[in-house]
N, C-alpha and C. Protein backbone atom coordinates (compact mmCIF):
# COMPACT_ATOMS: atom_id res chain seq x y z
N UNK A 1 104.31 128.56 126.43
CA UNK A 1 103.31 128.90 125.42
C UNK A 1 103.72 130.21 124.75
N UNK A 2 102.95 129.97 123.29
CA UNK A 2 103.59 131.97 122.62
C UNK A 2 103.22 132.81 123.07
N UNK A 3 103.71 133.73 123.12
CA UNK A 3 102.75 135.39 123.54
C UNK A 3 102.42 135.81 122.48
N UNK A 4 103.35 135.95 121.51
CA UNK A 4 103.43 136.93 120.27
C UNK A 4 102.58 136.67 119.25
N UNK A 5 101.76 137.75 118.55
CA UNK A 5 100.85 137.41 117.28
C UNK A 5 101.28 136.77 116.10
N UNK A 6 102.73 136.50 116.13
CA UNK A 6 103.46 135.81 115.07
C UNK A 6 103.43 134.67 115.37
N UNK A 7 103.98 134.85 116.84
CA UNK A 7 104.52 132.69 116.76
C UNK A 7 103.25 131.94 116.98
N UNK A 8 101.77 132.95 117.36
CA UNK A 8 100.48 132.05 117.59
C UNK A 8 100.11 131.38 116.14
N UNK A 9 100.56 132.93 115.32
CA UNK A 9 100.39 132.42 113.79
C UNK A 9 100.74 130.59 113.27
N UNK A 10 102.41 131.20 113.33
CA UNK A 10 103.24 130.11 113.23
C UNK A 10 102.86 128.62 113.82
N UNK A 11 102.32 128.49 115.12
CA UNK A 11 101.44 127.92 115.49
C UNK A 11 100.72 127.15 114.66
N UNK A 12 99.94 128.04 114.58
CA UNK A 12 98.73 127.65 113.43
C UNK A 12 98.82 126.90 112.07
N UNK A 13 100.05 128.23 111.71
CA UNK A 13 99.89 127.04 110.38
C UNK A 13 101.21 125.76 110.50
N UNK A 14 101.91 125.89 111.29
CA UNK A 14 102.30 124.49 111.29
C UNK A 14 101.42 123.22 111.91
N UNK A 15 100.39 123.76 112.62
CA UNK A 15 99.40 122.34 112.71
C UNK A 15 98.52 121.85 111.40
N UNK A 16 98.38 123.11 110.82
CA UNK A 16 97.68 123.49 109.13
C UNK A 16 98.74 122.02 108.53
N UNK A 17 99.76 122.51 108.48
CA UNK A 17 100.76 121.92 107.37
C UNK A 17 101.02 120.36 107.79
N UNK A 18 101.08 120.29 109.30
CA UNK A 18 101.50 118.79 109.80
C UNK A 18 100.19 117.76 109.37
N UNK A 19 98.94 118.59 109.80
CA UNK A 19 97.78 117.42 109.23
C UNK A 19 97.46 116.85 107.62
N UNK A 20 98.06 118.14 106.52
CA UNK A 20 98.27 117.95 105.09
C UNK A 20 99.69 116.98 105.13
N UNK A 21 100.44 117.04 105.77
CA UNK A 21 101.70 116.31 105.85
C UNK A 21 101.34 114.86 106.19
N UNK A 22 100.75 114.42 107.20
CA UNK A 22 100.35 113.38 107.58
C UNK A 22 99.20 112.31 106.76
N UNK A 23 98.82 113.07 106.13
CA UNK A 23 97.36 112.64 105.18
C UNK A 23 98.21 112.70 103.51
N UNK A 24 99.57 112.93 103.13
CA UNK A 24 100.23 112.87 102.23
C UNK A 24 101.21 111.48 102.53
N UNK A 25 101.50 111.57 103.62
CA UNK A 25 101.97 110.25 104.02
C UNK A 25 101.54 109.07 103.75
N UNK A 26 100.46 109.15 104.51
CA UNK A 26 99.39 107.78 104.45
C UNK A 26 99.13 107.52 103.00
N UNK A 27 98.92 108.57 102.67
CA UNK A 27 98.29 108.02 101.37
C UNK A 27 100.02 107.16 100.33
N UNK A 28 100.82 107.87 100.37
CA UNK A 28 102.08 107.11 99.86
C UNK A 28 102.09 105.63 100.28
N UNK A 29 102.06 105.84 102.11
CA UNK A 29 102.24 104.37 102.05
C UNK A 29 101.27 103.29 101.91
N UNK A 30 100.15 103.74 101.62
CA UNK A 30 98.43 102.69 100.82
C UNK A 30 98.91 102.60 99.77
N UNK A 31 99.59 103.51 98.88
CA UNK A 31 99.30 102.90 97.47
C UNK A 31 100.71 102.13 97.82
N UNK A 32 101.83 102.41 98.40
CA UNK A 32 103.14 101.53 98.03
C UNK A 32 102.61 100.42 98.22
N UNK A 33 101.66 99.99 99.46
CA UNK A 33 101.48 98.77 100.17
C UNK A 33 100.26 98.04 99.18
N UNK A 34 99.52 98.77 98.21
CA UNK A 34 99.05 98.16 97.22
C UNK A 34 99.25 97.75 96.16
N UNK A 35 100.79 98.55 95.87
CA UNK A 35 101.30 97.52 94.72
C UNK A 35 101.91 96.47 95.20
N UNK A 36 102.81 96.37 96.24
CA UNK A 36 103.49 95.27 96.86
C UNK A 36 102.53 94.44 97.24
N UNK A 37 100.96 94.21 97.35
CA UNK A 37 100.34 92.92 97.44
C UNK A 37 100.55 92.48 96.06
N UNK A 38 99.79 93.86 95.18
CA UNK A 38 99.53 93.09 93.88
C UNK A 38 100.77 91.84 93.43
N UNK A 39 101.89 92.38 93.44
CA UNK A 39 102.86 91.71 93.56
C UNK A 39 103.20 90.55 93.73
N UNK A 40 102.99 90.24 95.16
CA UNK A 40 102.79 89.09 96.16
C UNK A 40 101.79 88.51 95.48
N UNK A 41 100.28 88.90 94.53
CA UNK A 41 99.61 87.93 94.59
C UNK A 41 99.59 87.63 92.89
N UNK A 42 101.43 88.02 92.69
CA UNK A 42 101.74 87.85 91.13
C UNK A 42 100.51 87.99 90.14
N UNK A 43 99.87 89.31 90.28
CA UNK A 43 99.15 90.28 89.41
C UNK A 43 99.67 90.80 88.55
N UNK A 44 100.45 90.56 87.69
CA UNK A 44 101.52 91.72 86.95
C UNK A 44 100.46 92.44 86.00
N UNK A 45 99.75 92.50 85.45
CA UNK A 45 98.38 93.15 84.74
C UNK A 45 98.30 94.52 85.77
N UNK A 46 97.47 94.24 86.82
CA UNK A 46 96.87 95.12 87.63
C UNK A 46 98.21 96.25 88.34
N UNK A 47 99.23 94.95 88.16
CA UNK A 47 100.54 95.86 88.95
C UNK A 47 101.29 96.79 87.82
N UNK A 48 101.40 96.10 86.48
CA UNK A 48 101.74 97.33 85.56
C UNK A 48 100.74 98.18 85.26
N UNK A 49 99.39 98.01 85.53
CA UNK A 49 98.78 99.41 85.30
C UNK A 49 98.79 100.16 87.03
N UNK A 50 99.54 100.09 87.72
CA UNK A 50 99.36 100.47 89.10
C UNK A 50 100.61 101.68 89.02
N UNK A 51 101.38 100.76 88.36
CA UNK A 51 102.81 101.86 88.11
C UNK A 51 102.63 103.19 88.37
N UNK A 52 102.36 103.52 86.85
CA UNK A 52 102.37 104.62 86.79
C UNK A 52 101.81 105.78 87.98
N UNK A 53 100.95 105.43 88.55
CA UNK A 53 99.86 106.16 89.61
C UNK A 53 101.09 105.99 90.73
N UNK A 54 101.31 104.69 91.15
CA UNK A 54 102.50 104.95 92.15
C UNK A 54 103.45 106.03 91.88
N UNK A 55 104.17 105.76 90.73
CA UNK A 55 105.91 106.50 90.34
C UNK A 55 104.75 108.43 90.97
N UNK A 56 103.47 108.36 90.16
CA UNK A 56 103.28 110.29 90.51
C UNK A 56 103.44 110.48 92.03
N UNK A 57 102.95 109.54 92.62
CA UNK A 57 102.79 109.64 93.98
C UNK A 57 103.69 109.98 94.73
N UNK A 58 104.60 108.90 94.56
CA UNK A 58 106.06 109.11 94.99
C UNK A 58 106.91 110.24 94.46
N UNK A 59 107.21 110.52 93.27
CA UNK A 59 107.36 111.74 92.92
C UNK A 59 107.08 112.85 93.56
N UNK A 60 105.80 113.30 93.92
CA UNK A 60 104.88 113.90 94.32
C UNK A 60 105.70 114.14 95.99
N UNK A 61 105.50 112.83 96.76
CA UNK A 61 105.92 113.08 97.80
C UNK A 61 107.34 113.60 98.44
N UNK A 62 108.23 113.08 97.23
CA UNK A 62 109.79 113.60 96.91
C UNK A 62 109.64 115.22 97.15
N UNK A 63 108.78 115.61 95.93
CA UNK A 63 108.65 116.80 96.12
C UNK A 63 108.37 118.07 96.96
N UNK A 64 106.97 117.13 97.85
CA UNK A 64 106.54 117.51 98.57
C UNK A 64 107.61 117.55 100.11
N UNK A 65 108.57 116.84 99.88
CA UNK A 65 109.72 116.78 100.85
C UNK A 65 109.11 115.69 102.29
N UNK A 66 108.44 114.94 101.77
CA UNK A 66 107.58 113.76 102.59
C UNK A 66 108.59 112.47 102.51
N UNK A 67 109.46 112.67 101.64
CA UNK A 67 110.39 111.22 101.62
C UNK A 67 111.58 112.16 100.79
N UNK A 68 113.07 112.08 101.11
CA UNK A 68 113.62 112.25 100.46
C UNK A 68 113.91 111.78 98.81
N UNK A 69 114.29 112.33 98.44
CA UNK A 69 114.95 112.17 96.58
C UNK A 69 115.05 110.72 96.11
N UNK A 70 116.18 110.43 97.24
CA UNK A 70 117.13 109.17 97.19
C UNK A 70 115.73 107.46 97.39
N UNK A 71 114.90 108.25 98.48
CA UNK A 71 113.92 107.34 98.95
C UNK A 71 113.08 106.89 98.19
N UNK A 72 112.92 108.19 97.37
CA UNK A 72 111.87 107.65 96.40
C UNK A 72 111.98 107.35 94.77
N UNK A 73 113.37 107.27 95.00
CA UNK A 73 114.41 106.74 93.56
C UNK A 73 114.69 105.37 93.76
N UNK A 74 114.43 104.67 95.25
CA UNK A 74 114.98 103.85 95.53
C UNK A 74 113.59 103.02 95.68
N UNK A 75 112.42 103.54 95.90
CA UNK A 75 110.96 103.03 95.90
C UNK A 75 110.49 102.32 94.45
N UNK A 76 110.68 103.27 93.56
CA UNK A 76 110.79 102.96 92.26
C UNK A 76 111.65 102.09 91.78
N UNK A 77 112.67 102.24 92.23
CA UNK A 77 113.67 101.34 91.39
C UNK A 77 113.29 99.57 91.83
N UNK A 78 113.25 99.54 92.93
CA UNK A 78 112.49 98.05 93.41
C UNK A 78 111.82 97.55 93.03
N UNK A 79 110.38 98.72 92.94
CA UNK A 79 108.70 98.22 92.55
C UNK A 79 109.53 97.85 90.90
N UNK A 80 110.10 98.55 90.54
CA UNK A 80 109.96 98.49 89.16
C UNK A 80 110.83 97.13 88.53
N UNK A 81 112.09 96.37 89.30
CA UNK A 81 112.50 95.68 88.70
C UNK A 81 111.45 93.75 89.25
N UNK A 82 110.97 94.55 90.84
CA UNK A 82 110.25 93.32 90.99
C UNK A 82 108.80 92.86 89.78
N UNK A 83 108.19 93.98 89.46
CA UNK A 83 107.20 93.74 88.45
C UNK A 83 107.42 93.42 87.12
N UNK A 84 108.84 94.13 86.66
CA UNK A 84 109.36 93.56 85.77
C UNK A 84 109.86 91.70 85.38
N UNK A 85 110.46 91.34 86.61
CA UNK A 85 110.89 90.52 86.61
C UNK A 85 109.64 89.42 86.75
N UNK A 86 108.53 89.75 87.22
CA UNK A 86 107.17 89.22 87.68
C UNK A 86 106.51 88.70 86.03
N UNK A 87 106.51 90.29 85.19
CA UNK A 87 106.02 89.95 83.82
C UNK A 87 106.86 88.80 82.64
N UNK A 88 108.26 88.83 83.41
CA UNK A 88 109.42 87.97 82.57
C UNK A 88 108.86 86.69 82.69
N UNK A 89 108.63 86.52 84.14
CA UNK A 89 108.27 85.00 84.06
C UNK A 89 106.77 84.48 83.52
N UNK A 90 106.00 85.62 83.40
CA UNK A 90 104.48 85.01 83.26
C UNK A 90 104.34 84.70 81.89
């Protein structure tokens, strides 16, 4: 356990930061997992207006260092050619 008035600190706010970390998470993976129904239930309406709100999210979480760069270049790039390809056929 710490002794020191610093590392109790430190302590602290890394439980501070892990519960904002964890509740930034979740929420990424609800909305990913809500466009990928829309998807599945070939919504392309509801799923191109979903976009945009996803891409901030993900962005967001990039930023937030919750998913790497690459992860969430690679999140986008999927959602985006499967919905695309979704609106081609409808």
């Amino acid at each position: 356990m710490a002794n020191t008035v610093s590392s109790l600190k430190r302590i602290r706010i890394t439980e501070r930061r892990t519960a904002i970390n964890r509740i930034r998470k979740t929420r990424l993976r609800h909305q990913i997992r809500a466009i990928r129904r829309l998807i599945e239930q070939k919504d392309a309406a509801a799923a191109g207006k979903m976009l945009p709100e996803t891409f901030s999210l993900v962005d967001k979480a990039a930023k937030w260092g919750i998913i790497k760069k690459n992860t969430a270049s690679r999140y986008k790039s999927r959602v985006t050619l499967r919905v695309r390809k979704m609106t081609a056929t409808a």
